[in-house]
PDB file of N, CA and C in Angstrom:
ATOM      1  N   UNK A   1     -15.173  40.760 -11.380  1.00  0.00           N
ATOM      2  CA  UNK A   1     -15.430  39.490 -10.757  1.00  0.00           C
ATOM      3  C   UNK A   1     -14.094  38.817 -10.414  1.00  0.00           C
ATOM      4  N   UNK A   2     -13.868  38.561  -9.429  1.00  0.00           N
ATOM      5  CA  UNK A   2     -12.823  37.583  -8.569  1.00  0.00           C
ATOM      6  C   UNK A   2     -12.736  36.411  -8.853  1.00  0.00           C
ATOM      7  N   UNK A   3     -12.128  35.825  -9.329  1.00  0.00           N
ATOM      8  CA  UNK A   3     -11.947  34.139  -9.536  1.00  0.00           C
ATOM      9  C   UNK A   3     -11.412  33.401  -8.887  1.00  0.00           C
ATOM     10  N   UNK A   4     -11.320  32.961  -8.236  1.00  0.00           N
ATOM     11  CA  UNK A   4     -10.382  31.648  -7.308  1.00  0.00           C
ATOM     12  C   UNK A   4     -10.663  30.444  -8.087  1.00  0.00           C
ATOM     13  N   UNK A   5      -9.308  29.684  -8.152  1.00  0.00           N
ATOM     14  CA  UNK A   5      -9.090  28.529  -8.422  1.00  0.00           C
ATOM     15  C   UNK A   5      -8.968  27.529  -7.464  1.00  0.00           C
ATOM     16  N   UNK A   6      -9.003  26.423  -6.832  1.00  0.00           N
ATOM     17  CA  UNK A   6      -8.587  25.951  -5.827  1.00  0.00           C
ATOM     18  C   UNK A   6      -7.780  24.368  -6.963  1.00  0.00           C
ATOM     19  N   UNK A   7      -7.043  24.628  -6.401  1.00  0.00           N
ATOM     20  CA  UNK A   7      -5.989  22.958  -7.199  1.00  0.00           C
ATOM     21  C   UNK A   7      -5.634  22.134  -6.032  1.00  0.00           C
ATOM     22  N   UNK A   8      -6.174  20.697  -6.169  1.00  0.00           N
ATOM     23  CA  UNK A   8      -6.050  20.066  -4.844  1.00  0.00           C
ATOM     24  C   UNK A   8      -4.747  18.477  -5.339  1.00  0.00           C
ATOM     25  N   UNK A   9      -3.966  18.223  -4.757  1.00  0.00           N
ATOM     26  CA  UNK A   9      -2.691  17.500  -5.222  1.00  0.00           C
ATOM     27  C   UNK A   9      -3.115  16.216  -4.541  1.00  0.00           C
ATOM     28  N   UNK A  10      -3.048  15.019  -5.270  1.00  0.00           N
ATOM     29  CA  UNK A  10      -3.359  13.974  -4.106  1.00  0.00           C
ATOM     30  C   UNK A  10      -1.903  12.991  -4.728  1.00  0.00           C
ATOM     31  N   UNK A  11      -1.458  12.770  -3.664  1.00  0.00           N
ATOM     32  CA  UNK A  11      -0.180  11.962  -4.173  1.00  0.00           C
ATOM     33  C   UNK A  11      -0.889  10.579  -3.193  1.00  0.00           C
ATOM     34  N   UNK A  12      -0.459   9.166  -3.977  1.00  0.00           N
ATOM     35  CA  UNK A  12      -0.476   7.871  -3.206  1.00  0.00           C
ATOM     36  C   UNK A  12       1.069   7.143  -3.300  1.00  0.00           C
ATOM     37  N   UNK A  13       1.099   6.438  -2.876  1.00  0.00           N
ATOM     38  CA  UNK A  13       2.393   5.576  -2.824  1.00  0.00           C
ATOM     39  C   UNK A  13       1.928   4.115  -2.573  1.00  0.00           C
ATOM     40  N   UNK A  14       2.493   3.320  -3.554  1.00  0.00           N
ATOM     41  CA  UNK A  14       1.837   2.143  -3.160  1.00  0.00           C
ATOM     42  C   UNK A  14       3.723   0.679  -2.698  1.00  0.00           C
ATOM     43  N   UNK A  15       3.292   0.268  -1.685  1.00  0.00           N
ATOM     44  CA  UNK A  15       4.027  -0.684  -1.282  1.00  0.00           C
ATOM     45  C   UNK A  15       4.044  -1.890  -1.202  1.00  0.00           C
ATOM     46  N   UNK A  16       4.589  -2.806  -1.753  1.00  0.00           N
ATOM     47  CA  UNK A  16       3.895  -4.517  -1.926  1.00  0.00           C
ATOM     48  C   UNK A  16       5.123  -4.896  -1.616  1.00  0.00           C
ATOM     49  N   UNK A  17       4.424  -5.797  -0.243  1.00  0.00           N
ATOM     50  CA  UNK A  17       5.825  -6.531   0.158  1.00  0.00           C
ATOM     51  C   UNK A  17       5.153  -7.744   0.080  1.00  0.00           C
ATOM     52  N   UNK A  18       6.144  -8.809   0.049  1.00  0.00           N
ATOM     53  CA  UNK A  18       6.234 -10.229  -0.105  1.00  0.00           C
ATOM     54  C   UNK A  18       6.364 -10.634   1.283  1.00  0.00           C
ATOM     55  N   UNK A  19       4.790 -11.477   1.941  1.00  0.00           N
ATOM     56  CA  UNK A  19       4.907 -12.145   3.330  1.00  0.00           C
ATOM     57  C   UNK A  19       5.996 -12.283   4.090  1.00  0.00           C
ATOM     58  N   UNK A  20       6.803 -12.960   2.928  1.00  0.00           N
ATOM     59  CA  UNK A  20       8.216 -13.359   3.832  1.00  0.00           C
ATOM     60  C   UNK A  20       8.908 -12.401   4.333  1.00  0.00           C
ATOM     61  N   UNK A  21       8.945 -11.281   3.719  1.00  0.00           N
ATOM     62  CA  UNK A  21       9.971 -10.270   4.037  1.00  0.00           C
ATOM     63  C   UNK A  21       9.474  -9.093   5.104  1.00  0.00           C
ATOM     64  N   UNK A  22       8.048  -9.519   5.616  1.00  0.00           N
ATOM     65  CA  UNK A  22       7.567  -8.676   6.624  1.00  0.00           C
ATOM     66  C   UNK A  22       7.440  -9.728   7.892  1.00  0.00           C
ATOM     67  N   UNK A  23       7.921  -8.929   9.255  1.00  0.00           N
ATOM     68  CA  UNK A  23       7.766  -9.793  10.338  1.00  0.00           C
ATOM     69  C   UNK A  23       7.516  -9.332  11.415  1.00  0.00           C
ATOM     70  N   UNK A  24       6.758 -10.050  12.211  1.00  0.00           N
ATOM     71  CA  UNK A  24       5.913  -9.397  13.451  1.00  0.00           C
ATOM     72  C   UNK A  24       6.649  -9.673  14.652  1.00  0.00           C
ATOM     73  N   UNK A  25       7.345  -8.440  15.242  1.00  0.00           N
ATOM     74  CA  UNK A  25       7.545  -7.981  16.319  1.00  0.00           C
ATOM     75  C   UNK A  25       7.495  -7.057  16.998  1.00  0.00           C
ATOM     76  N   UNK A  26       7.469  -7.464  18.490  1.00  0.00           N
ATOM     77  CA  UNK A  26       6.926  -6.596  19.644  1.00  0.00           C
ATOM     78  C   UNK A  26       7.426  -4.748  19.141  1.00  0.00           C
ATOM     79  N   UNK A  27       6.826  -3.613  19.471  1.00  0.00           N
ATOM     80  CA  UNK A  27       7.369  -2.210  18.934  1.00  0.00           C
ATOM     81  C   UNK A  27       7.501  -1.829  19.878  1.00  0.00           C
ATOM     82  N   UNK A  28       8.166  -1.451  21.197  1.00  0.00           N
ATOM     83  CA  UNK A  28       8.238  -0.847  22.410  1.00  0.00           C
ATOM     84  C   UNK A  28       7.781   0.661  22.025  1.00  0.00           C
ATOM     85  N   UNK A  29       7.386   1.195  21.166  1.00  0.00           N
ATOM     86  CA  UNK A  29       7.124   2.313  21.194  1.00  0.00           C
ATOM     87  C   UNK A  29       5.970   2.820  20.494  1.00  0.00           C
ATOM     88  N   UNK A  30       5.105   1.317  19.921  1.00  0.00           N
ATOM     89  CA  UNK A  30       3.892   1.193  19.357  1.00  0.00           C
ATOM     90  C   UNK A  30       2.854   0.851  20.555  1.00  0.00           C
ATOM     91  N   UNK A  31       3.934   0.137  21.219  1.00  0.00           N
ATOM     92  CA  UNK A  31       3.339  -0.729  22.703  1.00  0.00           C
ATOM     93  C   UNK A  31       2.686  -1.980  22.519  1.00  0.00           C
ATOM     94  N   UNK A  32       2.718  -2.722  20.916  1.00  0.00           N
ATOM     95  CA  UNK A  32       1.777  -3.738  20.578  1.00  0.00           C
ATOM     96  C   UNK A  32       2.458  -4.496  19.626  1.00  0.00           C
ATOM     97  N   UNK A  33       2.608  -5.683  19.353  1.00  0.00           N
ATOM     98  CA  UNK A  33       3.015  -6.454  18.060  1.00  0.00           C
ATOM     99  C   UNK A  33       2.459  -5.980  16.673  1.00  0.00           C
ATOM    100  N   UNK A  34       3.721  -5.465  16.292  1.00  0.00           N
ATOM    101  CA  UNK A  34       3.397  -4.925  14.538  1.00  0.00           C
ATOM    102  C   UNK A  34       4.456  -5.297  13.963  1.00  0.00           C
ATOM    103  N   UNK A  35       4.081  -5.277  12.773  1.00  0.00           N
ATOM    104  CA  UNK A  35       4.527  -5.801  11.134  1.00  0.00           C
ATOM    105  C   UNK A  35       5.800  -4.835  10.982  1.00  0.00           C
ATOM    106  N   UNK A  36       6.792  -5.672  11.094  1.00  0.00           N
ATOM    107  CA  UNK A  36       7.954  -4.974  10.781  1.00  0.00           C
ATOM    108  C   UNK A  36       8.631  -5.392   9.309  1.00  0.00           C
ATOM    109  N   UNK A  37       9.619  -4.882   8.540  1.00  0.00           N
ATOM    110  CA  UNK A  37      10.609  -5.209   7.511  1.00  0.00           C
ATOM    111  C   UNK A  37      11.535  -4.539   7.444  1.00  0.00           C
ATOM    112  N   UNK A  38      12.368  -4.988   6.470  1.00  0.00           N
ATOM    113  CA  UNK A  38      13.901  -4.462   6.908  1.00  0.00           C
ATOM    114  C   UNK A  38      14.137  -3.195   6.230  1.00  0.00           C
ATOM    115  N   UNK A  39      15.004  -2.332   6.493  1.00  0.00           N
ATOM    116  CA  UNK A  39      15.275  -1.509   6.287  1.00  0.00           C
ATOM    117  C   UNK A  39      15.331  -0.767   5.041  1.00  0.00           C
ATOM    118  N   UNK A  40      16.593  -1.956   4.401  1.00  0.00           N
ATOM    119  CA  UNK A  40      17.295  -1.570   3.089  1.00  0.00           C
ATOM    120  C   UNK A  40      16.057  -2.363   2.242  1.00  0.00           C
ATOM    121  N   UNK A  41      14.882  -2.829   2.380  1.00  0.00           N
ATOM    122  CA  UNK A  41      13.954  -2.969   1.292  1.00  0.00           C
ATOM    123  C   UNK A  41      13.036  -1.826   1.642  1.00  0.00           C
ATOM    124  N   UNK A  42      12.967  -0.942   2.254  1.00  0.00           N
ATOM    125  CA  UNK A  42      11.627  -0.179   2.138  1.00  0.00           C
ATOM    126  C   UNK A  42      12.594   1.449   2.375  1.00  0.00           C
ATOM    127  N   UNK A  43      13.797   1.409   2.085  1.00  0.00           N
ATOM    128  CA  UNK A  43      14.893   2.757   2.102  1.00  0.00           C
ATOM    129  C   UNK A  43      14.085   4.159   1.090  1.00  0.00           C
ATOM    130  N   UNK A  44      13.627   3.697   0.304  1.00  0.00           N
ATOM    131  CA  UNK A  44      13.043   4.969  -0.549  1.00  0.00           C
ATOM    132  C   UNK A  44      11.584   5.590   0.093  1.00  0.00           C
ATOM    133  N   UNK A  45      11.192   4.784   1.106  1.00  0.00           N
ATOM    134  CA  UNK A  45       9.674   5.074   1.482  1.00  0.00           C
ATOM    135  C   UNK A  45       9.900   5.429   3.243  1.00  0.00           C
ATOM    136  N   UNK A  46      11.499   5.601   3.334  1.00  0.00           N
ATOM    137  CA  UNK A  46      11.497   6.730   4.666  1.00  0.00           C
ATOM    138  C   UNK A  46      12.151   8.026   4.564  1.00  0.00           C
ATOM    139  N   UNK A  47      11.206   8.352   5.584  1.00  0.00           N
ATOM    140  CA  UNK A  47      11.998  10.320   5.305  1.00  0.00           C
ATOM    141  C   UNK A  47      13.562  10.226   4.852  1.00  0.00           C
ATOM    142  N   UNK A  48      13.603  11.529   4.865  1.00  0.00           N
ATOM    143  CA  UNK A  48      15.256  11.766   4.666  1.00  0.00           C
ATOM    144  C   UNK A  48      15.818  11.822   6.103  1.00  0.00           C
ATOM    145  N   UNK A  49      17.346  11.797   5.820  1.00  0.00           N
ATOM    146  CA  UNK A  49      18.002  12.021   7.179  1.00  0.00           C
ATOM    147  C   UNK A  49      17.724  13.409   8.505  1.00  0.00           C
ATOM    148  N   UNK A  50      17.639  14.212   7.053  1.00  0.00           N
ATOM    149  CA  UNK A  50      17.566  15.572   7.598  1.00  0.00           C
ATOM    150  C   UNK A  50      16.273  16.134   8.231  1.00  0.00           C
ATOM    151  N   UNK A  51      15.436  14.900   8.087  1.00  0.00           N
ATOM    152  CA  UNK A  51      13.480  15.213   8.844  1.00  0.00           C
ATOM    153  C   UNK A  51      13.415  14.597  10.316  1.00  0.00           C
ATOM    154  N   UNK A  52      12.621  15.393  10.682  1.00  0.00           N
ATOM    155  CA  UNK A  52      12.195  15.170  11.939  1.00  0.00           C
ATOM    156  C   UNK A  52      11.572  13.959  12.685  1.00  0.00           C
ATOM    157  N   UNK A  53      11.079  13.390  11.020  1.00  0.00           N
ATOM    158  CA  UNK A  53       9.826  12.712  11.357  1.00  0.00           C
ATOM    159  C   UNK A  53      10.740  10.979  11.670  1.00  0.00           C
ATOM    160  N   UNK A  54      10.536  10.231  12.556  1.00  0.00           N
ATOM    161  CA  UNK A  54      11.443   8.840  12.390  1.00  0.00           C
ATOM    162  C   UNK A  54      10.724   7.919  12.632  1.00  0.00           C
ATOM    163  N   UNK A  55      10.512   6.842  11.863  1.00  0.00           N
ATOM    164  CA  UNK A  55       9.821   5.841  11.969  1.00  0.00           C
ATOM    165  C   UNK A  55      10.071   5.019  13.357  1.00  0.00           C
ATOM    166  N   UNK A  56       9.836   4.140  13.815  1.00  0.00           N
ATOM    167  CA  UNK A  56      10.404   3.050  15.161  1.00  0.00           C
ATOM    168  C   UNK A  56      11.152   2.141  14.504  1.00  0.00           C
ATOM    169  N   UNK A  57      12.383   1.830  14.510  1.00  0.00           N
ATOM    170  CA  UNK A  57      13.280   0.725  14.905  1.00  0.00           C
ATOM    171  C   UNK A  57      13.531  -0.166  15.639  1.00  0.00           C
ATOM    172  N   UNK A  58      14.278  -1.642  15.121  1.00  0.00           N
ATOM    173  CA  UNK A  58      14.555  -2.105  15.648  1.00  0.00           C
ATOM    174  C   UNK A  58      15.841  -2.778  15.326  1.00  0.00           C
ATOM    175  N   UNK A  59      16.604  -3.253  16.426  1.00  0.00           N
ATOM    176  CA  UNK A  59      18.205  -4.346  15.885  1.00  0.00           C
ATOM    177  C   UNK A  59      17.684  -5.839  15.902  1.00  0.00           C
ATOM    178  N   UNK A  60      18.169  -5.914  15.167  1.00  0.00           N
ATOM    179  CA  UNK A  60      17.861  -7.696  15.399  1.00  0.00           C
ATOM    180  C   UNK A  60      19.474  -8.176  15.971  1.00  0.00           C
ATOM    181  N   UNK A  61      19.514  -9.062  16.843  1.00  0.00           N
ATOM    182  CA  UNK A  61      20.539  -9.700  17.008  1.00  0.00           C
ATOM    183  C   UNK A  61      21.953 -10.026  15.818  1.00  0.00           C
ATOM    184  N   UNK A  62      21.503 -10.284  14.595  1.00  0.00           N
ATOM    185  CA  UNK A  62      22.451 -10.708  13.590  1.00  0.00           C
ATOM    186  C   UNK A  62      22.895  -8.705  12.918  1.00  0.00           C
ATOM    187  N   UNK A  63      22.547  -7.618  13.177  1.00  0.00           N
ATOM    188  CA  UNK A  63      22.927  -7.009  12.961  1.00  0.00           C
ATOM    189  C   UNK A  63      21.715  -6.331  11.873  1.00  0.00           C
ATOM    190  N   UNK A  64      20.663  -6.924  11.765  1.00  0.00           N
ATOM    191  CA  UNK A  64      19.721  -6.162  10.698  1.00  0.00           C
ATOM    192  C   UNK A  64      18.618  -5.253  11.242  1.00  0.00           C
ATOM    193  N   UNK A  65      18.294  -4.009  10.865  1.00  0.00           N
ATOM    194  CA  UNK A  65      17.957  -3.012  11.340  1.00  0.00           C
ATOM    195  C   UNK A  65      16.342  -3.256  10.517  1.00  0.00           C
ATOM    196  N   UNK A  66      15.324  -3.285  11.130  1.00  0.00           N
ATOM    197  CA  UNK A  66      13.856  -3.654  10.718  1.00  0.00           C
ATOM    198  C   UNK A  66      12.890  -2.543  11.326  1.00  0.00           C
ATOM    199  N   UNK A  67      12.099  -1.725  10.614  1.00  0.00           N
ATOM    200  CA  UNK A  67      11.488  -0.651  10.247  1.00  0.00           C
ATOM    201  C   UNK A  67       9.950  -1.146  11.004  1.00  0.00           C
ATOM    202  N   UNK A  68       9.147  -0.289  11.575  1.00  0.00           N
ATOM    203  CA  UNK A  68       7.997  -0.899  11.997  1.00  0.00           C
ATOM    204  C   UNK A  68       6.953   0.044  10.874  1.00  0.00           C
ATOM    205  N   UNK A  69       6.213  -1.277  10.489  1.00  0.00           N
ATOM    206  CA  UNK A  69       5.553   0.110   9.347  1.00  0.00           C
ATOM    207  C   UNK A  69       4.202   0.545  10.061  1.00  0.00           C
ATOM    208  N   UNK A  70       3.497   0.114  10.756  1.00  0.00           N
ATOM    209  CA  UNK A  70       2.881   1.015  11.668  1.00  0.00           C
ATOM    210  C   UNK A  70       3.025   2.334  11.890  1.00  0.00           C
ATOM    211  N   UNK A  71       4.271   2.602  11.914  1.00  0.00           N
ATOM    212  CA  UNK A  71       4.885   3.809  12.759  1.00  0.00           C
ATOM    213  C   UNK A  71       5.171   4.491  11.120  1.00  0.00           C
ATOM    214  N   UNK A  72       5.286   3.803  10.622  1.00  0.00           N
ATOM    215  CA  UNK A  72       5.900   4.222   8.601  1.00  0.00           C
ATOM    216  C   UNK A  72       4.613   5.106   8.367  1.00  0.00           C
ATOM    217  N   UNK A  73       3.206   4.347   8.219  1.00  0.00           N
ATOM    218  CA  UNK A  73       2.079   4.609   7.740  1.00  0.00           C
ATOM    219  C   UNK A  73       1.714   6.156   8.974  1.00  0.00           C
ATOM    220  N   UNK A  74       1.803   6.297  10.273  1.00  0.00           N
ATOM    221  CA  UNK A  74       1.761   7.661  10.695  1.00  0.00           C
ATOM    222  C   UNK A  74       2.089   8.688  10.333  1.00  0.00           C
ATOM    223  N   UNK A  75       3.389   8.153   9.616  1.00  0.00           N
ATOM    224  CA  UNK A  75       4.158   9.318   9.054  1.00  0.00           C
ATOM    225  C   UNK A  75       3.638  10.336   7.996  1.00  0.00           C
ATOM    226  N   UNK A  76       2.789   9.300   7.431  1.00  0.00           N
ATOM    227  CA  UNK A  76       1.909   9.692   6.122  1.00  0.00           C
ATOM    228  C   UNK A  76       0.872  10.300   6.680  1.00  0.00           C
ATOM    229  N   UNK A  77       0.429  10.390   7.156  1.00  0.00           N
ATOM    230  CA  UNK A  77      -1.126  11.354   7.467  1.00  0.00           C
ATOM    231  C   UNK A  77      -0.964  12.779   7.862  1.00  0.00           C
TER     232      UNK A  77
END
């Protein structure tokens, strides 16, 4: 008799941001107003350098680089 096992892995990640620190602007590449935040608070919850996969960016005028998590949460599926 043959046995198969099947082992199924479910990983979650959970993210809690504070209102303030998420902000809604236009995504030229979402094509729609989405929920952006900055970079260096959500740094552990984007790919690595070396992946393919890249979230949408943006510059803000003062020099801060803001993550669209729209485009974050695709990444995941």
């Amino acid at each position: 008799m043959n046995l198969k096992i099947k082992i199924t892995l479910e990983t979650n990640r959970l993210l809690l941001l504070h209102k303030h620190t998420v902000t809604k602007v236009w995504c030229a590449e979402c094509e729609s107003e989405t929920h952006f935040v900055a970079e260096n608070e959500i740094s552990e919850f984007l790919p690595k350098k070396e992946s393919n996969l890249k979230p949408h960016k943006v510059l803000t005028p003062n020099g801060l680089v803001l993550v669209c998590l729209e485009s974050l949460l695709k990444l995941e599926e």
